[in-house]
PDB file of N, CA and C in Angstrom:
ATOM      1  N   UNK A   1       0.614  29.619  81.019  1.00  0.00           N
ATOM      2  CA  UNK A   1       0.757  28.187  81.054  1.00  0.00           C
ATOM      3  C   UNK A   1      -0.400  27.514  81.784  1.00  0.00           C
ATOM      4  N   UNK A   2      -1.306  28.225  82.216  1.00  0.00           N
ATOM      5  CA  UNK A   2      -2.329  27.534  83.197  1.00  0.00           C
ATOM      6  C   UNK A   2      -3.449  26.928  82.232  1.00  0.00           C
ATOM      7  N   UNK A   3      -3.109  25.537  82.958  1.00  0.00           N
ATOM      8  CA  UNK A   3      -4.247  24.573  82.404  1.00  0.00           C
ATOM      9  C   UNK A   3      -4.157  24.371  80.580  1.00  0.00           C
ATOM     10  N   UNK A   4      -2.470  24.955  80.191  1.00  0.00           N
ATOM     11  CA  UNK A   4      -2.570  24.567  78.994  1.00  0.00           C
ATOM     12  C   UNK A   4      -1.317  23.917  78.687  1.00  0.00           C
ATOM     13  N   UNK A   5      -0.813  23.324  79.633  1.00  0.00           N
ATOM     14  CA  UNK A   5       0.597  21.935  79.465  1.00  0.00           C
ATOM     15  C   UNK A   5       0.644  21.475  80.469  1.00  0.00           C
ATOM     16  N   UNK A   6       0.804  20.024  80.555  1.00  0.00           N
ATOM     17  CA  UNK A   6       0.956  18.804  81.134  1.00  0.00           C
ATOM     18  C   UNK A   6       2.611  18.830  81.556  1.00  0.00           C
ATOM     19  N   UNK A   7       2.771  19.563  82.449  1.00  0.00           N
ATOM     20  CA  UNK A   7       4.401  19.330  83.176  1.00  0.00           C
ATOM     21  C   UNK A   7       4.724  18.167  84.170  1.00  0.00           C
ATOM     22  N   UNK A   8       5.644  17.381  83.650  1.00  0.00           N
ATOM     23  CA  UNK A   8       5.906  16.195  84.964  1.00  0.00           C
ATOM     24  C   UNK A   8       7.601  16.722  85.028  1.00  0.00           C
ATOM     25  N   UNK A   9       7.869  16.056  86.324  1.00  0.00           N
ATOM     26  CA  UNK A   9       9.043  15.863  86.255  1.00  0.00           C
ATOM     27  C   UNK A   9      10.060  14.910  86.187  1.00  0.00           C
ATOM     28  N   UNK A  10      11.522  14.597  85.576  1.00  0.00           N
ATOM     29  CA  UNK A  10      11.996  13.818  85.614  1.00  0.00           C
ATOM     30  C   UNK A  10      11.798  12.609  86.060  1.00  0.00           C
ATOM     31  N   UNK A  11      11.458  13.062  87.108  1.00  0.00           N
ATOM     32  CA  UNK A  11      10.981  11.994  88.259  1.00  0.00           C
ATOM     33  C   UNK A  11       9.817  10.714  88.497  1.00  0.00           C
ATOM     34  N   UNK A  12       8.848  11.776  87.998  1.00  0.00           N
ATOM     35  CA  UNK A  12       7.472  11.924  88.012  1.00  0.00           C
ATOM     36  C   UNK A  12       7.465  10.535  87.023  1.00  0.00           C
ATOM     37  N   UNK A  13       7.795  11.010  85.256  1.00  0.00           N
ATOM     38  CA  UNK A  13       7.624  10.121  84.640  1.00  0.00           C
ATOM     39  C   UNK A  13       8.193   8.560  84.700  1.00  0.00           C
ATOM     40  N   UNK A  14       9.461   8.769  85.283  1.00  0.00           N
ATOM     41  CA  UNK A  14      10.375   7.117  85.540  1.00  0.00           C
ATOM     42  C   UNK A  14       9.735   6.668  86.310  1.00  0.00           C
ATOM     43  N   UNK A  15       9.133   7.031  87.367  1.00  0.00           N
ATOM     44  CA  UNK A  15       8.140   6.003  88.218  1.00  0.00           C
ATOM     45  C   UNK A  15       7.051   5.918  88.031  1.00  0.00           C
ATOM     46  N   UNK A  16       6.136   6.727  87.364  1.00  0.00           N
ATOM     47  CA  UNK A  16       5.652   6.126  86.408  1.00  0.00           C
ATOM     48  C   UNK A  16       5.009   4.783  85.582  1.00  0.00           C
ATOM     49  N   UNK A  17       6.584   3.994  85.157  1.00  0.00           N
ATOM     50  CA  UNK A  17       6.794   2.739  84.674  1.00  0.00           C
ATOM     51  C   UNK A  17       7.459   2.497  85.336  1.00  0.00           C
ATOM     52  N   UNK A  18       7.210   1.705  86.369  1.00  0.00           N
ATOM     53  CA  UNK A  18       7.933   0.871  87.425  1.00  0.00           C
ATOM     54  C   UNK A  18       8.604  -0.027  86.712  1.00  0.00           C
ATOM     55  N   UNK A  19       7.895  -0.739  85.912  1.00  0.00           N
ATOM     56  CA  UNK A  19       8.259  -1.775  84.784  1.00  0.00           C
ATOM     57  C   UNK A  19       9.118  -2.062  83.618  1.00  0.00           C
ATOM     58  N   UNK A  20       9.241  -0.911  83.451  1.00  0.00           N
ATOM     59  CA  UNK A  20      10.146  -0.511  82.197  1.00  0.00           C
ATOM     60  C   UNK A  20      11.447   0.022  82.887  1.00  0.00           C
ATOM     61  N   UNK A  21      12.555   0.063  82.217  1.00  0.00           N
ATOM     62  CA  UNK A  21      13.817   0.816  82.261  1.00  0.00           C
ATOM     63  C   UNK A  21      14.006   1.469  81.512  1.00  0.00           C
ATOM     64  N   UNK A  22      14.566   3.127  81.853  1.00  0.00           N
ATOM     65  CA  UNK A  22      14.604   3.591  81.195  1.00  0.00           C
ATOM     66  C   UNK A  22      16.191   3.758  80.340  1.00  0.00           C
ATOM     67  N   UNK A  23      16.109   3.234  78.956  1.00  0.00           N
ATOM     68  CA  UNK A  23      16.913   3.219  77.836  1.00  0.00           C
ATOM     69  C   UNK A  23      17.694   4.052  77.240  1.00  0.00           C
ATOM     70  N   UNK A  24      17.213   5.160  76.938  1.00  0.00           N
ATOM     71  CA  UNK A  24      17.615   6.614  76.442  1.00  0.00           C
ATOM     72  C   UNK A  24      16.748   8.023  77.225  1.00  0.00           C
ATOM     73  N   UNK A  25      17.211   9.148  76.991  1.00  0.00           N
ATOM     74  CA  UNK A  25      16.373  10.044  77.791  1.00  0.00           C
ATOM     75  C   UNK A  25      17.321  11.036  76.557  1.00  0.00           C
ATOM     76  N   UNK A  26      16.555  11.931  76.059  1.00  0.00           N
ATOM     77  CA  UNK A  26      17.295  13.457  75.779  1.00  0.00           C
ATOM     78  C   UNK A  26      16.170  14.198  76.203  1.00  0.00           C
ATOM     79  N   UNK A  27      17.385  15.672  75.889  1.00  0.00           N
ATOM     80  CA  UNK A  27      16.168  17.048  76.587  1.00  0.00           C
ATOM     81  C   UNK A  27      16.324  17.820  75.036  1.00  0.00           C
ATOM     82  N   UNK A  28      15.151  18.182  74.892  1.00  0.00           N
ATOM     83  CA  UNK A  28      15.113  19.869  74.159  1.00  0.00           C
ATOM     84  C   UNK A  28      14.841  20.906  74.736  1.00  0.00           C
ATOM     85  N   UNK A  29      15.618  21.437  74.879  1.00  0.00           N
ATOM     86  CA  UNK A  29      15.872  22.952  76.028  1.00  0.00           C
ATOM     87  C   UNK A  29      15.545  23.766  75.527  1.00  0.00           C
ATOM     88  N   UNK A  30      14.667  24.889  76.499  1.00  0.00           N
ATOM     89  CA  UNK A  30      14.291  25.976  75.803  1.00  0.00           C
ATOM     90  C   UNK A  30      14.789  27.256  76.177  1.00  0.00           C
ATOM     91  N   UNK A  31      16.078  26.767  76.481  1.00  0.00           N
ATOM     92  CA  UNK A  31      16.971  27.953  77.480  1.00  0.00           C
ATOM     93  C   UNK A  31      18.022  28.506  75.435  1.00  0.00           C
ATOM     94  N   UNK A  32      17.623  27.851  74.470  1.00  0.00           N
ATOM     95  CA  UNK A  32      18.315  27.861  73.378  1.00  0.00           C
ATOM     96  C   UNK A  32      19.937  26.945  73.724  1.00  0.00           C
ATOM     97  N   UNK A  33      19.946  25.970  73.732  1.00  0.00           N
ATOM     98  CA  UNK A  33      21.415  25.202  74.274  1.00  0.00           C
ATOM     99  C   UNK A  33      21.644  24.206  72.907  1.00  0.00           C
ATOM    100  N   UNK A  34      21.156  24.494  71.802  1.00  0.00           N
ATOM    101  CA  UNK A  34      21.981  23.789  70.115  1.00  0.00           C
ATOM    102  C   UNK A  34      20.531  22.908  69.963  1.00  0.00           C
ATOM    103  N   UNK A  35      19.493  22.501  70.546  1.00  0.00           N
ATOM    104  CA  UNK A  35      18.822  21.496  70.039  1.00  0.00           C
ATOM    105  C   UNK A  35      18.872  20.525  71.086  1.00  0.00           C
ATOM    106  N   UNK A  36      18.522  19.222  70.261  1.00  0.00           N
ATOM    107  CA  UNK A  36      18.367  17.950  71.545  1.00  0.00           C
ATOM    108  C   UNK A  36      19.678  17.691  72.087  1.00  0.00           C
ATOM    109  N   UNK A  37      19.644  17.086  73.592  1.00  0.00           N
ATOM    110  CA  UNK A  37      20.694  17.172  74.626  1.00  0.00           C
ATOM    111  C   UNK A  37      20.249  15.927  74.978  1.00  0.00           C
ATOM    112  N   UNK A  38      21.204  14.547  74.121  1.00  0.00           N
ATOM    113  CA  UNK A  38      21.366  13.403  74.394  1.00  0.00           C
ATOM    114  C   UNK A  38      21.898  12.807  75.992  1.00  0.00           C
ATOM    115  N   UNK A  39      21.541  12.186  76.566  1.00  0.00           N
ATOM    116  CA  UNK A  39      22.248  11.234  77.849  1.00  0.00           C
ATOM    117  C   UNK A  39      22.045  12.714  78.868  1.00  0.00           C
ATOM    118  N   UNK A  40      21.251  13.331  78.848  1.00  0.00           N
ATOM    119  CA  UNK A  40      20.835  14.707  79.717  1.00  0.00           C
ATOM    120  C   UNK A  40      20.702  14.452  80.825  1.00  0.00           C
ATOM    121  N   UNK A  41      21.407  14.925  82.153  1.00  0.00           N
ATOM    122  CA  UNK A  41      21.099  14.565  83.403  1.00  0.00           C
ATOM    123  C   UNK A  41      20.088  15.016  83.905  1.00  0.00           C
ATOM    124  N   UNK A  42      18.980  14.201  84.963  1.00  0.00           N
ATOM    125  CA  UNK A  42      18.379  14.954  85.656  1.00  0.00           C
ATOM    126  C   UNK A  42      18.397  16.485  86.560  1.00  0.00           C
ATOM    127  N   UNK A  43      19.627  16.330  86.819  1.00  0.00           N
ATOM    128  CA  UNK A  43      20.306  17.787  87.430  1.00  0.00           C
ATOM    129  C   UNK A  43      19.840  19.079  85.865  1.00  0.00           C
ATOM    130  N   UNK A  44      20.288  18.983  84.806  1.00  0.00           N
ATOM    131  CA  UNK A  44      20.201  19.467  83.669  1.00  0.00           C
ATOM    132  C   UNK A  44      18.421  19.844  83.774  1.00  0.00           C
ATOM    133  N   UNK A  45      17.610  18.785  83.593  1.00  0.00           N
ATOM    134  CA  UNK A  45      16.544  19.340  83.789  1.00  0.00           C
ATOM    135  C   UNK A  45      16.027  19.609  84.506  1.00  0.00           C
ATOM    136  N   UNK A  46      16.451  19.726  85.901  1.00  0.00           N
ATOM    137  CA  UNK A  46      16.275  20.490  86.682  1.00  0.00           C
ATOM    138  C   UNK A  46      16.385  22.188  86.520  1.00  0.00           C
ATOM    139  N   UNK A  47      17.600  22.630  85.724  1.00  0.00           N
ATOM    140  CA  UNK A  47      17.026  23.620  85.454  1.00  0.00           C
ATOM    141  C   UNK A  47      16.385  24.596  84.908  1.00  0.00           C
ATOM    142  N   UNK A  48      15.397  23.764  83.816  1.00  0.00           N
ATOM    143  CA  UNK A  48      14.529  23.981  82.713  1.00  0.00           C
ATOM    144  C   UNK A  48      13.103  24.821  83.690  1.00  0.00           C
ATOM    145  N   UNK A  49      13.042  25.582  83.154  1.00  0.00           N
ATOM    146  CA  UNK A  49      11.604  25.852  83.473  1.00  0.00           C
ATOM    147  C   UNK A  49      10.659  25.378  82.406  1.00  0.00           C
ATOM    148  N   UNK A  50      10.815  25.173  81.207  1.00  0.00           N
ATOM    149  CA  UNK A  50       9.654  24.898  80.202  1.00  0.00           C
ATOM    150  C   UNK A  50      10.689  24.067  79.396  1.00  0.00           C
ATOM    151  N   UNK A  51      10.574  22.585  79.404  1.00  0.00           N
ATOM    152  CA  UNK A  51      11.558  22.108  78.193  1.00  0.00           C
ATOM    153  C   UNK A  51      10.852  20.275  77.946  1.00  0.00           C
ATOM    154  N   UNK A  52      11.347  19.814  77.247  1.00  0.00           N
ATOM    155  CA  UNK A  52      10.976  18.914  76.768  1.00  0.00           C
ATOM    156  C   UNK A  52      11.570  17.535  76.781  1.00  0.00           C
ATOM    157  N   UNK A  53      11.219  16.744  77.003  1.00  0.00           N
ATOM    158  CA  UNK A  53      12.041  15.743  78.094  1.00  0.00           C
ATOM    159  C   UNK A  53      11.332  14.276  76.560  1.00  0.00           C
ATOM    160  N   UNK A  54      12.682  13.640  76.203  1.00  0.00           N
ATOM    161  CA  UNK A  54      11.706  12.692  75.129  1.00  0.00           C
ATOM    162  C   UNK A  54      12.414  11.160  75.960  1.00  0.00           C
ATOM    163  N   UNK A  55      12.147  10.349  76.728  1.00  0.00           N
ATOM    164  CA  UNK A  55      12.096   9.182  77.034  1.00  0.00           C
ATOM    165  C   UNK A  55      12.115   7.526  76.378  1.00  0.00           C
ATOM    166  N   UNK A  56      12.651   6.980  76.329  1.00  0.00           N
ATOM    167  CA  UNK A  56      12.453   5.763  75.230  1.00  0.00           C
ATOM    168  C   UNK A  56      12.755   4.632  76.491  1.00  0.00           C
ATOM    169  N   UNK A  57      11.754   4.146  76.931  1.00  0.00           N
ATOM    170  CA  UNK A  57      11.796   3.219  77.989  1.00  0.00           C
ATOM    171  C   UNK A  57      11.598   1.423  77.243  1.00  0.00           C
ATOM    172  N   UNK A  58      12.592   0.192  77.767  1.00  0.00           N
ATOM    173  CA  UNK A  58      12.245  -0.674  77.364  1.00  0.00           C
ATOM    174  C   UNK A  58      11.884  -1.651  78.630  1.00  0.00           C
ATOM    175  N   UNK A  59      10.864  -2.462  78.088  1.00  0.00           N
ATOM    176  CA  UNK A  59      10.375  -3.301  79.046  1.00  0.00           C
ATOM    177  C   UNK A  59      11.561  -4.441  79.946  1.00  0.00           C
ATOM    178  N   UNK A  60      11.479  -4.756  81.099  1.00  0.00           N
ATOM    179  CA  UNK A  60      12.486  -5.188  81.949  1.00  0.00           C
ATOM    180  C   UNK A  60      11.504  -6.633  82.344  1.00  0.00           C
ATOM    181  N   UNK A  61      11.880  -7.674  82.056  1.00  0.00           N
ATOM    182  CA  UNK A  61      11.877  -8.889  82.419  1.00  0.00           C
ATOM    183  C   UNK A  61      11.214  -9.761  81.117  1.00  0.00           C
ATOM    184  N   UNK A  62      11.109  -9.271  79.798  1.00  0.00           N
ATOM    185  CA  UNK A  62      10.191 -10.257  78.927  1.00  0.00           C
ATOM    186  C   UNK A  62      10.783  -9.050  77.618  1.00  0.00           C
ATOM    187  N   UNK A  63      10.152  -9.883  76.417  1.00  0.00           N
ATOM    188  CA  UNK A  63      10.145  -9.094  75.284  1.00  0.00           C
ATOM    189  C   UNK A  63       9.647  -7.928  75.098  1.00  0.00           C
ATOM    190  N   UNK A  64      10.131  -6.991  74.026  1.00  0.00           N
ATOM    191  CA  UNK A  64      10.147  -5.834  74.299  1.00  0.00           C
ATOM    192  C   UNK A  64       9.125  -5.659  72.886  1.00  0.00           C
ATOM    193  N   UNK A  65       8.130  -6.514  72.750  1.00  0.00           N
ATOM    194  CA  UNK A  65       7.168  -6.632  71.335  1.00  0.00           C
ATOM    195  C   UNK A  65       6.020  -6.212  72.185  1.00  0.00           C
ATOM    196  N   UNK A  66       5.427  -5.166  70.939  1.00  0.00           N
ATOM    197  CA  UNK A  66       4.071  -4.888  71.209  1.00  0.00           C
ATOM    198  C   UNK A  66       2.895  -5.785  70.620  1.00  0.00           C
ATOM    199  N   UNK A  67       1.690  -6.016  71.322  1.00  0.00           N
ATOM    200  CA  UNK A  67       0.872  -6.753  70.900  1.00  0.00           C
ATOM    201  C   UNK A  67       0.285  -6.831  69.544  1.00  0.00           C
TER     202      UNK A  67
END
């Protein structure tokens, strides 16, 4: 894995975007657990060693349109 994936954590990414709220979150686990793992707790990925975290953040105080 060295120097060939970009790992953040849960954490890492929500602050991140101070600005945004985050909307939805699933995990794709690579522990084999059925596929994507909708409304996934942070605790949950906590115990991922290698998994995939997909985020859908919407903007908090104005429209949520891109330029």
């Amino acid at each position: 894995m060295f120097n060939g994936h970009r790992i953040y954590s849960y954490a890492q990414v929500v602050e991140a975007f101070p600005d945004w709220e985050l909307d939805e979150f699933g995990l794709i686990s690579f522990r084999d657990l059925g596929g994507m793992i909708y409304d996934a707790t942070p605790k949950m990925v906590d115990l991922e060693s290698f998994g995939c975290g997909c985020f859908l953040f919407k903007k908090t105080g104005g429209e949520n349109v891109l330029p």
